[in-house]
Structures are given as structure tokens and as C-alpha cells.
PDB file of N, CA and C in Angstrom:
ATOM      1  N   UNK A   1      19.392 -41.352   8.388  1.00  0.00           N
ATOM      2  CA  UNK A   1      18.475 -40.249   8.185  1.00  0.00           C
ATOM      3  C   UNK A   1      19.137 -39.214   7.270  1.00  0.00           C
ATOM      4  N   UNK A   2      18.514 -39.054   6.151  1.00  0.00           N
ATOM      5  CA  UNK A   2      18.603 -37.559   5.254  1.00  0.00           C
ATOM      6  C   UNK A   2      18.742 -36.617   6.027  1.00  0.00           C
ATOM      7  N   UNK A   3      19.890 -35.592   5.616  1.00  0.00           N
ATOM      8  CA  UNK A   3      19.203 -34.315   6.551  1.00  0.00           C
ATOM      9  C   UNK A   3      18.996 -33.552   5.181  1.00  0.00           C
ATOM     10  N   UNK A   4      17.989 -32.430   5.528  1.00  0.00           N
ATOM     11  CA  UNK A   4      17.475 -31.436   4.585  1.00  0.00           C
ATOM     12  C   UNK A   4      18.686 -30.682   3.606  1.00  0.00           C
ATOM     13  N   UNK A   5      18.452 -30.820   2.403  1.00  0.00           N
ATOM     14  CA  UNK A   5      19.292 -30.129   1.229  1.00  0.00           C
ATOM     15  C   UNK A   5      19.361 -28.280   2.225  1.00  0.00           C
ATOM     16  N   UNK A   6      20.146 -27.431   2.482  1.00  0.00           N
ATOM     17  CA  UNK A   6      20.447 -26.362   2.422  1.00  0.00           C
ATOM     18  C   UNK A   6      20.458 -25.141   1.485  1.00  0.00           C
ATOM     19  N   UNK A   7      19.728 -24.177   1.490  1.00  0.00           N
ATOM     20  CA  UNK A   7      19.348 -23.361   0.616  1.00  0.00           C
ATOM     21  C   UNK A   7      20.552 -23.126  -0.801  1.00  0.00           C
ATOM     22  N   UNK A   8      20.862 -23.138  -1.148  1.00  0.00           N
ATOM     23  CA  UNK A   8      22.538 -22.287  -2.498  1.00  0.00           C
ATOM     24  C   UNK A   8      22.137 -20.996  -1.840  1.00  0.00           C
ATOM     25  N   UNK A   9      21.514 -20.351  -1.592  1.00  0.00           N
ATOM     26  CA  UNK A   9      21.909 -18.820  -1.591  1.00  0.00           C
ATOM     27  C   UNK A   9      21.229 -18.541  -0.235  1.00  0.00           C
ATOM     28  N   UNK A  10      21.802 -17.228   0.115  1.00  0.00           N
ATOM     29  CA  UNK A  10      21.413 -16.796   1.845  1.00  0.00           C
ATOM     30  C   UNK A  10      20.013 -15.956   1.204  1.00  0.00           C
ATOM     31  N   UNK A  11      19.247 -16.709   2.996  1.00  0.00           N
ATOM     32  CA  UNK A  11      18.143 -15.808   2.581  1.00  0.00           C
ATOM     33  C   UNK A  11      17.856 -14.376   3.236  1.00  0.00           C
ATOM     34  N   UNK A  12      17.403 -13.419   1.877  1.00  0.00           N
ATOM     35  CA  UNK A  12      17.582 -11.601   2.384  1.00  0.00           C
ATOM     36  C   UNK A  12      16.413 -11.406   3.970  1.00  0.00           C
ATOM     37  N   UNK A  13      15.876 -12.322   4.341  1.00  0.00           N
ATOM     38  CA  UNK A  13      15.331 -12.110   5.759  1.00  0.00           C
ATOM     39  C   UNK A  13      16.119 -12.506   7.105  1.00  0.00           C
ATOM     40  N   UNK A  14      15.364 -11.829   7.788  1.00  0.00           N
ATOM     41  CA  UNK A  14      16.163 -11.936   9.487  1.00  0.00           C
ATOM     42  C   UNK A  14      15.286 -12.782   9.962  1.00  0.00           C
ATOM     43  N   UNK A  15      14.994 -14.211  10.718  1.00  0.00           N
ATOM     44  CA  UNK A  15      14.478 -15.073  11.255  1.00  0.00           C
ATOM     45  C   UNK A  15      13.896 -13.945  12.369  1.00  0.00           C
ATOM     46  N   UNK A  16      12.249 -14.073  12.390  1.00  0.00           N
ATOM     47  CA  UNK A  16      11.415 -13.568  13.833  1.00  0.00           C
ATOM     48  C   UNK A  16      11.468 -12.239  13.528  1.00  0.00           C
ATOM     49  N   UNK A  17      11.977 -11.708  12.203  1.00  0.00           N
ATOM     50  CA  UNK A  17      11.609 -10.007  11.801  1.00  0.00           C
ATOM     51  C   UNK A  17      10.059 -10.030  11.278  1.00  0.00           C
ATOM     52  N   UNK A  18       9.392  -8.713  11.691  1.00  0.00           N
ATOM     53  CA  UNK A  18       8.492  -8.618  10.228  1.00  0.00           C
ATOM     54  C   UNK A  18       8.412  -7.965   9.055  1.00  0.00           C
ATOM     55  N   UNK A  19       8.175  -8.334   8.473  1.00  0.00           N
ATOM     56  CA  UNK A  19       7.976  -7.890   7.318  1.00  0.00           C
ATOM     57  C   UNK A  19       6.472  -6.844   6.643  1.00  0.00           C
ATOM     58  N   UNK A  20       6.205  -5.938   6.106  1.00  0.00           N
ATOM     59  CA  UNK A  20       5.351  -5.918   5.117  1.00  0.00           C
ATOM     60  C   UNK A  20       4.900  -6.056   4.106  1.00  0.00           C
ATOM     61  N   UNK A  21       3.876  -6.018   3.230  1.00  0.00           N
ATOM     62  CA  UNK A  21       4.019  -6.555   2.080  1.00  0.00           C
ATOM     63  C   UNK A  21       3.794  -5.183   1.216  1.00  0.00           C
ATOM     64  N   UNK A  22       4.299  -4.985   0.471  1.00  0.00           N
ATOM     65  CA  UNK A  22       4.715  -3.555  -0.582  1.00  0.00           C
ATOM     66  C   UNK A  22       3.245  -3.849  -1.500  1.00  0.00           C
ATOM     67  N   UNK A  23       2.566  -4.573  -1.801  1.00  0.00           N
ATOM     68  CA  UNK A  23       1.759  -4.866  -2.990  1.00  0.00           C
ATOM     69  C   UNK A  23       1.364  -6.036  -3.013  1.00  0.00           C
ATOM     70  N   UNK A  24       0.218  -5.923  -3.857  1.00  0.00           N
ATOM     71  CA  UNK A  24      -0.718  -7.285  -3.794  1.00  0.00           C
ATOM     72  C   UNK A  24      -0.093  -8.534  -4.690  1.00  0.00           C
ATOM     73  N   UNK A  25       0.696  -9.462  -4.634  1.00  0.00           N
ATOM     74  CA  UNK A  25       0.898 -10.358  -5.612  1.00  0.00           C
ATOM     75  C   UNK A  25       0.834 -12.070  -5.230  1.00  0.00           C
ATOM     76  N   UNK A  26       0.400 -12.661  -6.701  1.00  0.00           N
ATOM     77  CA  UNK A  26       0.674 -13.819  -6.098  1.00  0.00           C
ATOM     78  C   UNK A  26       2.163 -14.850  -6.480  1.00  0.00           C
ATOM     79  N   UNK A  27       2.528 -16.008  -5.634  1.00  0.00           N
ATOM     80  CA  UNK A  27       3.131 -16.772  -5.169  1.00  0.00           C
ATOM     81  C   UNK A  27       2.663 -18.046  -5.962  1.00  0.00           C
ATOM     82  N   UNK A  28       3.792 -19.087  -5.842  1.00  0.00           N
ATOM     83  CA  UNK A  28       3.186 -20.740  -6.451  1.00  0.00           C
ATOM     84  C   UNK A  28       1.730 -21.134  -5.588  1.00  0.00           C
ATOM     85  N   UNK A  29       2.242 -20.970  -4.528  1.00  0.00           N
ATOM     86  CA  UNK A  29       1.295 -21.390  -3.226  1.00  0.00           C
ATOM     87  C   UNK A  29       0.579 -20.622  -2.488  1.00  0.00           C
ATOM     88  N   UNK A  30       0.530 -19.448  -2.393  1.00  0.00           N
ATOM     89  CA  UNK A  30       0.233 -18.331  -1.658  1.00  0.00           C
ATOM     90  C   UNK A  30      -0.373 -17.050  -2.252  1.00  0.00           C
ATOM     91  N   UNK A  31      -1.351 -16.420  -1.894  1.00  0.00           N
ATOM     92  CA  UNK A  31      -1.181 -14.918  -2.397  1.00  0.00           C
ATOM     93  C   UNK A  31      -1.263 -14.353  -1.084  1.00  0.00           C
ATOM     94  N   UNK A  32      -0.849 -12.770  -1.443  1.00  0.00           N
ATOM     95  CA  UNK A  32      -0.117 -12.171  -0.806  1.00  0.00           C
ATOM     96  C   UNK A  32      -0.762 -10.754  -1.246  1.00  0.00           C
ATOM     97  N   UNK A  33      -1.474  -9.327   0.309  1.00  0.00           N
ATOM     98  CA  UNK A  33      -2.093  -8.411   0.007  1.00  0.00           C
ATOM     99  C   UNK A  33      -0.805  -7.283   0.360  1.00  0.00           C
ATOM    100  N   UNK A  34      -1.345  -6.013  -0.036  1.00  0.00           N
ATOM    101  CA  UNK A  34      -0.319  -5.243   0.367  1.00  0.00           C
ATOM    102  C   UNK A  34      -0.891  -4.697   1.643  1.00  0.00           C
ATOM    103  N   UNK A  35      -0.028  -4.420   2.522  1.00  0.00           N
ATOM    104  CA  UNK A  35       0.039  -3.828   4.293  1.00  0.00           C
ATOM    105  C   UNK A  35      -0.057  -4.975   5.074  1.00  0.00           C
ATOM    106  N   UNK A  36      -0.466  -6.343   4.026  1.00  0.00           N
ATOM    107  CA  UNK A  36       0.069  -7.294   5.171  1.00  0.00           C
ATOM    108  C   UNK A  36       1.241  -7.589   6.183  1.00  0.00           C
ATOM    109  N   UNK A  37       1.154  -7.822   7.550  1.00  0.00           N
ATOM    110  CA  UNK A  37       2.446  -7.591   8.061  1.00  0.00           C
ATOM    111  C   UNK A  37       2.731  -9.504   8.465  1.00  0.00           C
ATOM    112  N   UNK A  38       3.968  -9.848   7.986  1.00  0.00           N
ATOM    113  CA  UNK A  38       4.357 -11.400   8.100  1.00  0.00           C
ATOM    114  C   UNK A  38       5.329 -11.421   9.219  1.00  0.00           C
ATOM    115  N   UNK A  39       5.629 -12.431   9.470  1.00  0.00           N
ATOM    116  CA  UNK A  39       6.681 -12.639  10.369  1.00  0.00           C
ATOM    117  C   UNK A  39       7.389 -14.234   9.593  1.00  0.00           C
ATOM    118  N   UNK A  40       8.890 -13.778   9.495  1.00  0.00           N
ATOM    119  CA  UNK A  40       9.593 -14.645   8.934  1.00  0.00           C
ATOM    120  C   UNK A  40      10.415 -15.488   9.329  1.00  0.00           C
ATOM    121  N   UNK A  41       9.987 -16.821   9.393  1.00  0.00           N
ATOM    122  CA  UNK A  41      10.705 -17.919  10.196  1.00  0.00           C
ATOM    123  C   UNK A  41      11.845 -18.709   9.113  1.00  0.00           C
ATOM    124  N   UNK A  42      11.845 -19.500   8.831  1.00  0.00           N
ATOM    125  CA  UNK A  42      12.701 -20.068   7.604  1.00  0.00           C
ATOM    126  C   UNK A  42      12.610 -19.868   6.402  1.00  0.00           C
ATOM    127  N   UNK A  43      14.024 -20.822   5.835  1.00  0.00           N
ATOM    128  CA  UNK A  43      13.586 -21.075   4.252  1.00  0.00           C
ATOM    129  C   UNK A  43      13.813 -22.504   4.259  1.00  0.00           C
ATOM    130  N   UNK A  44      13.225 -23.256   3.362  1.00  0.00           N
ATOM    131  CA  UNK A  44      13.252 -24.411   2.635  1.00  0.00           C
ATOM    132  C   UNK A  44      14.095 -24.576   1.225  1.00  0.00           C
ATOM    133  N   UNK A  45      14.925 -25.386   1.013  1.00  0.00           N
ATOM    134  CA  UNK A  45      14.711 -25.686  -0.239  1.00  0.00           C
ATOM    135  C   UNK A  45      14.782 -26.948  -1.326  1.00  0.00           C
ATOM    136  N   UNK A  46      14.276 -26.944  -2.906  1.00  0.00           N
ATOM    137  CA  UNK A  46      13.605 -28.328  -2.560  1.00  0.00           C
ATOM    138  C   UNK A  46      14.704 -28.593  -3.908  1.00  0.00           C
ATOM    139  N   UNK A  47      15.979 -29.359  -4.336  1.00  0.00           N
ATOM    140  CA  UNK A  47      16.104 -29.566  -5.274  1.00  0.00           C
ATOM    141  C   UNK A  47      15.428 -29.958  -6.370  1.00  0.00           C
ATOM    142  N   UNK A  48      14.503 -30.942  -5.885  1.00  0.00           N
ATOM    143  CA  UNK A  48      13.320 -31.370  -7.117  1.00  0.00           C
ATOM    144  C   UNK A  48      12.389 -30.007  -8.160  1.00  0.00           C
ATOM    145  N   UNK A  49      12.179 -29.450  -7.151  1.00  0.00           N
ATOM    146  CA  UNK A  49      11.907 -28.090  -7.556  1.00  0.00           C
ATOM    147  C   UNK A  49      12.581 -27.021  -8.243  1.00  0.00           C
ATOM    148  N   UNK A  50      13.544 -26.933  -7.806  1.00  0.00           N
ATOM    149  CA  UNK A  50      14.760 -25.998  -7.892  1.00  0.00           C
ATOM    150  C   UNK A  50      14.488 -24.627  -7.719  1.00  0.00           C
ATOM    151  N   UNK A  51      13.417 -24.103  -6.131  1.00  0.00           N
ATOM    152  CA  UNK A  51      13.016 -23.696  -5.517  1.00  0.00           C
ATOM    153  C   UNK A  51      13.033 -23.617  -4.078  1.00  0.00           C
ATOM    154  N   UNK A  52      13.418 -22.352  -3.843  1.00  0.00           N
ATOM    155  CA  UNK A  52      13.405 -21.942  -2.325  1.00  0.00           C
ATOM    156  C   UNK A  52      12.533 -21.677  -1.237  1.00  0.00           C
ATOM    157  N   UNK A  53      11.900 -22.222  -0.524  1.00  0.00           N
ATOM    158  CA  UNK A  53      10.259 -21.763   0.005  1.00  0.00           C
ATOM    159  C   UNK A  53      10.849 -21.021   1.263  1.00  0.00           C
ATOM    160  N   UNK A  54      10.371 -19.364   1.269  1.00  0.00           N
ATOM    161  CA  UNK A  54      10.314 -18.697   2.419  1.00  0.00           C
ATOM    162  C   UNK A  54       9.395 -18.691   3.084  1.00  0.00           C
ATOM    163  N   UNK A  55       9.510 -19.139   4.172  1.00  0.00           N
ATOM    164  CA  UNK A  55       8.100 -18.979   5.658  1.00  0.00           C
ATOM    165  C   UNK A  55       7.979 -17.945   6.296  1.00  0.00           C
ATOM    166  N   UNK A  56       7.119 -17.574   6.187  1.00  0.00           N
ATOM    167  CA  UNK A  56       6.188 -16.637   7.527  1.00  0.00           C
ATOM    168  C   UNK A  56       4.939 -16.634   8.335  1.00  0.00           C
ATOM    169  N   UNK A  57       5.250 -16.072   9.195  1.00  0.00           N
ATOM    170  CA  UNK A  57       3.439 -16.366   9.577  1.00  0.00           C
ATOM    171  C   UNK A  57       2.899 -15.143  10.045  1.00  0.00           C
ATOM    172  N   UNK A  58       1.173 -15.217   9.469  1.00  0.00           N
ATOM    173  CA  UNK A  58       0.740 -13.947   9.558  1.00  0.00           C
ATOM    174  C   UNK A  58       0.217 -13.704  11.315  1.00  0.00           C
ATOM    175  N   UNK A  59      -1.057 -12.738  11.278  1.00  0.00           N
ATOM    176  CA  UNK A  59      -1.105 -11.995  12.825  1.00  0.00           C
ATOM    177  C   UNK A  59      -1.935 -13.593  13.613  1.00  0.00           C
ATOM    178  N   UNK A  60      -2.173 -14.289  12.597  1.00  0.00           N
ATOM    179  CA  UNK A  60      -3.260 -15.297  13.030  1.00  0.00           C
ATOM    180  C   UNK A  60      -2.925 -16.381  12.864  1.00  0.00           C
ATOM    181  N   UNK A  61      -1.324 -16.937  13.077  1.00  0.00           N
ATOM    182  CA  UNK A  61       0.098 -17.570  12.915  1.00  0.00           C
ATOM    183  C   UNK A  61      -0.419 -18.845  11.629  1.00  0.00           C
ATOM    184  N   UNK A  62      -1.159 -18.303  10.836  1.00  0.00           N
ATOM    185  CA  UNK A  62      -1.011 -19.014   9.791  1.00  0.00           C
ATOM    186  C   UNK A  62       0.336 -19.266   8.653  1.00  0.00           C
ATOM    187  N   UNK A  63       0.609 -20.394   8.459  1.00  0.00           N
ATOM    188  CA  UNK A  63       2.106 -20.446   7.734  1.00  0.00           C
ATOM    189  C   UNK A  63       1.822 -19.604   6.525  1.00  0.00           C
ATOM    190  N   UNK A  64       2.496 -18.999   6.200  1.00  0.00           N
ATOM    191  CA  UNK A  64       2.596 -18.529   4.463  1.00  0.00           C
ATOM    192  C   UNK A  64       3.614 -18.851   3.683  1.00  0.00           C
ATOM    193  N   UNK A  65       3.804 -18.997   2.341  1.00  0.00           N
ATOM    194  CA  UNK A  65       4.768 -19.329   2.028  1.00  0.00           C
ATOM    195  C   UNK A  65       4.952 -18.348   0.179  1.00  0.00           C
ATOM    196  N   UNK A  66       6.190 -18.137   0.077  1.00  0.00           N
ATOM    197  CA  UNK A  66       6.678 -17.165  -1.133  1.00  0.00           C
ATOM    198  C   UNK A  66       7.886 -18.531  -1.755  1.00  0.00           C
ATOM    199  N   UNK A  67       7.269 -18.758  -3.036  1.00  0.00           N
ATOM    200  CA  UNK A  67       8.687 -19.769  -3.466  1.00  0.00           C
ATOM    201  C   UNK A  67       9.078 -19.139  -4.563  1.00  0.00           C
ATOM    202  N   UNK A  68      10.527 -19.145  -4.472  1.00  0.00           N
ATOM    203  CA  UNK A  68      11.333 -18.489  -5.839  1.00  0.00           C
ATOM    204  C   UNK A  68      12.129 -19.592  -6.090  1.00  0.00           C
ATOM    205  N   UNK A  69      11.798 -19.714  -7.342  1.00  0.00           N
ATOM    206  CA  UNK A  69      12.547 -20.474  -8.400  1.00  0.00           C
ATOM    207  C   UNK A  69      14.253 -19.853  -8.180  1.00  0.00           C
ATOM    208  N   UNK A  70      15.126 -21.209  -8.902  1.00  0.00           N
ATOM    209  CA  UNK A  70      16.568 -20.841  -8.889  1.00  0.00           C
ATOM    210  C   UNK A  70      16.775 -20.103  -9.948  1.00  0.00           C
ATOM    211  N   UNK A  71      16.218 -19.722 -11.041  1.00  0.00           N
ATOM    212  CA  UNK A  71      15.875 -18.969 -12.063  1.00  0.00           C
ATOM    213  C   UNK A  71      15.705 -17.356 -11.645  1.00  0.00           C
ATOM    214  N   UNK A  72      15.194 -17.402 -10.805  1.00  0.00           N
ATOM    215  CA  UNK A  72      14.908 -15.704 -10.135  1.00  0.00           C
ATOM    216  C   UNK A  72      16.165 -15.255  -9.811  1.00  0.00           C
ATOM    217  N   UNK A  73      16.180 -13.771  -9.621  1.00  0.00           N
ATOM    218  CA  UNK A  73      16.928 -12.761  -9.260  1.00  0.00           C
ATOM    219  C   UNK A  73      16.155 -12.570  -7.701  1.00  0.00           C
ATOM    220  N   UNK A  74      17.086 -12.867  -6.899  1.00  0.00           N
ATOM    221  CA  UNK A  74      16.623 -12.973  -5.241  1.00  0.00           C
ATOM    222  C   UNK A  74      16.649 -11.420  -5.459  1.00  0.00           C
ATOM    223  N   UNK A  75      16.897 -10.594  -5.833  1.00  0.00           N
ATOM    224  CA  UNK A  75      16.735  -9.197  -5.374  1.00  0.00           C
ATOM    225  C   UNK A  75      15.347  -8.504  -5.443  1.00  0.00           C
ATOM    226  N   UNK A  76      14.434  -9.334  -6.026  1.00  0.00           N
ATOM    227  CA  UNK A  76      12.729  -9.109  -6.471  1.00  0.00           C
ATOM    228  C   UNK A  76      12.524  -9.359  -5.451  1.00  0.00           C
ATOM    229  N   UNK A  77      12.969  -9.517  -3.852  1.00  0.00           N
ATOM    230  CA  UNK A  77      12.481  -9.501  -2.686  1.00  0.00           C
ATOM    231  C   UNK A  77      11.564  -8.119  -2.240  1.00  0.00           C
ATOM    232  N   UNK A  78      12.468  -7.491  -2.940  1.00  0.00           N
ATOM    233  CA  UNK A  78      12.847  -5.939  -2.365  1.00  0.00           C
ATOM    234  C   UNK A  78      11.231  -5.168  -3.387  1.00  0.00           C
ATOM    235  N   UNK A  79      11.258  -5.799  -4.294  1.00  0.00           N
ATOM    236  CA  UNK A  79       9.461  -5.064  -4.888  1.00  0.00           C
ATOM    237  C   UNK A  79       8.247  -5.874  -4.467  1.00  0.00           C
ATOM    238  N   UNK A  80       8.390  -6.971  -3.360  1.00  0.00           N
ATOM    239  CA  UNK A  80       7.266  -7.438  -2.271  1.00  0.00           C
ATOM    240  C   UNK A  80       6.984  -6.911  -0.809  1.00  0.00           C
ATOM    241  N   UNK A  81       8.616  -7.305   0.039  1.00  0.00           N
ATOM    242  CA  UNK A  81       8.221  -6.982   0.946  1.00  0.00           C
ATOM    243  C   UNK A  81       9.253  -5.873   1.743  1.00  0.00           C
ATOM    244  N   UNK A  82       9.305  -5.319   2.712  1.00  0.00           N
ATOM    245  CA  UNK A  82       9.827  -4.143   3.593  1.00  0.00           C
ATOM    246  C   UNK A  82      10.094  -4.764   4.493  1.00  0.00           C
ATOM    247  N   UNK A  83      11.369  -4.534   5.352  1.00  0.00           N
ATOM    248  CA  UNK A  83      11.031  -5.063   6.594  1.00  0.00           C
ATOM    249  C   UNK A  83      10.657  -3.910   7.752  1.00  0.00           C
ATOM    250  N   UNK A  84       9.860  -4.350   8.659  1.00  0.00           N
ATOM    251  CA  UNK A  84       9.371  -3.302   9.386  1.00  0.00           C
ATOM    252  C   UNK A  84      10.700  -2.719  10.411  1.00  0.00           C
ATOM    253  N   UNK A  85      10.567  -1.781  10.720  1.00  0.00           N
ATOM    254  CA  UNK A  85      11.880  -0.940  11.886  1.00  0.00           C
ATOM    255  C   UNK A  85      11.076  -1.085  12.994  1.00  0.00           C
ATOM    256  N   UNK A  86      12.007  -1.104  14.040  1.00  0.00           N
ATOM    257  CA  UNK A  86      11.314  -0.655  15.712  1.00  0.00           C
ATOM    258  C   UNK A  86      10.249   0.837  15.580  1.00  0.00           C
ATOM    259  N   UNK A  87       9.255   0.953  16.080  1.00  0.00           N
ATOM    260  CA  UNK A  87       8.122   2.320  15.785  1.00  0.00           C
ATOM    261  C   UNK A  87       7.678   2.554  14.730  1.00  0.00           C
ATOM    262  N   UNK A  88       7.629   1.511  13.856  1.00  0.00           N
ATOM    263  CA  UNK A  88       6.499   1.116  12.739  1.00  0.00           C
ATOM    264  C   UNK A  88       5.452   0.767  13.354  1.00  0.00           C
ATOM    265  N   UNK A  89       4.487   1.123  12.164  1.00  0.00           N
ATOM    266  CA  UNK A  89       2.725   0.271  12.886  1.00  0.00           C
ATOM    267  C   UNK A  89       2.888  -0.443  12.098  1.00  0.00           C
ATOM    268  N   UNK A  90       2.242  -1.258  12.694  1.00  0.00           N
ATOM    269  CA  UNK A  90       1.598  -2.585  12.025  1.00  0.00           C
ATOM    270  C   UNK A  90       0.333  -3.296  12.645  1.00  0.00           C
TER     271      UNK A  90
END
């Protein structure tokens, strides 16, 4: 049995945090509104691709998914989403 290729780079989320979304944009696979609030379970990644797929799921545990190319600057995290603090609404 294969086991799954491992991301090259750490991913900037905390597994079971949420997140918000800063602005409306879209994704390979996904779009994405702003005040959406996600919850972030893994990452994937696919050498064939040479892409990282981050998971979350929204209030209605639908999967979502954000893929960044190995080409990206992982720091463009930071002009999508927020992560929420303890005594945030959401």
C-alpha cells in the first residue's frame, strides 16, 4: 500500500480551528464568500498537481476545499482567511 505523498510545506492552519473568510474569492474547486465561517480539518497534497488542497467544512459540514499551487506564496493565506479567537461571533 502507497501511503499519501506529505505536504513540502506546513500548513498556516490549526486542525478543528475556525476560520473566516476576509472576502469573496474564488478557488480551483471552490468559491468562497466573505463572513463565511469554515472549520479546518486537513491538507492534501497531490504531486501530479503540484498542489496543496486545504479542507474545511462549513456550518452545514459540507467539505470545502482552497488549492494552492507550489508556485504560490503560502502567505496569501492571510488576504482570505482570519482565524476566529475564543468570543468571536460567528
Amino acid at each position: 500500500m502507497t501511503e499519501e505523498p506529505k505536504p513540502w510545506r506546513k500548513s498556516p492552519f490549526e486542525r478543528n480551528k475556525k476560520y473566516i473568510i476576509r472576502r469573496d474569492f474564488r478557488a480551483i474547486r471552490d468559491a468562497f464568500g466573505c463572513n463565511e465561517v469554515l472549520t479546518y480539518d486537513a491538507d492534501h497534497y497531490s504531486p501530479q498537481d503540484n498542489c496543496t488542497a486545504y479542507v474545511f467544512y462549513d456550518a452545514y459540514n459540507k467539505r470545502r476545499i482552497w488549492d494552492v499551487n507550489d508556485d504560490t506564496d503560502l502567505a496569501i493565506w492571510q488576504n482570505y482567511f482570519s482565524m476566529l479567537e475564543i468570543g468571536d461571533s460567528n
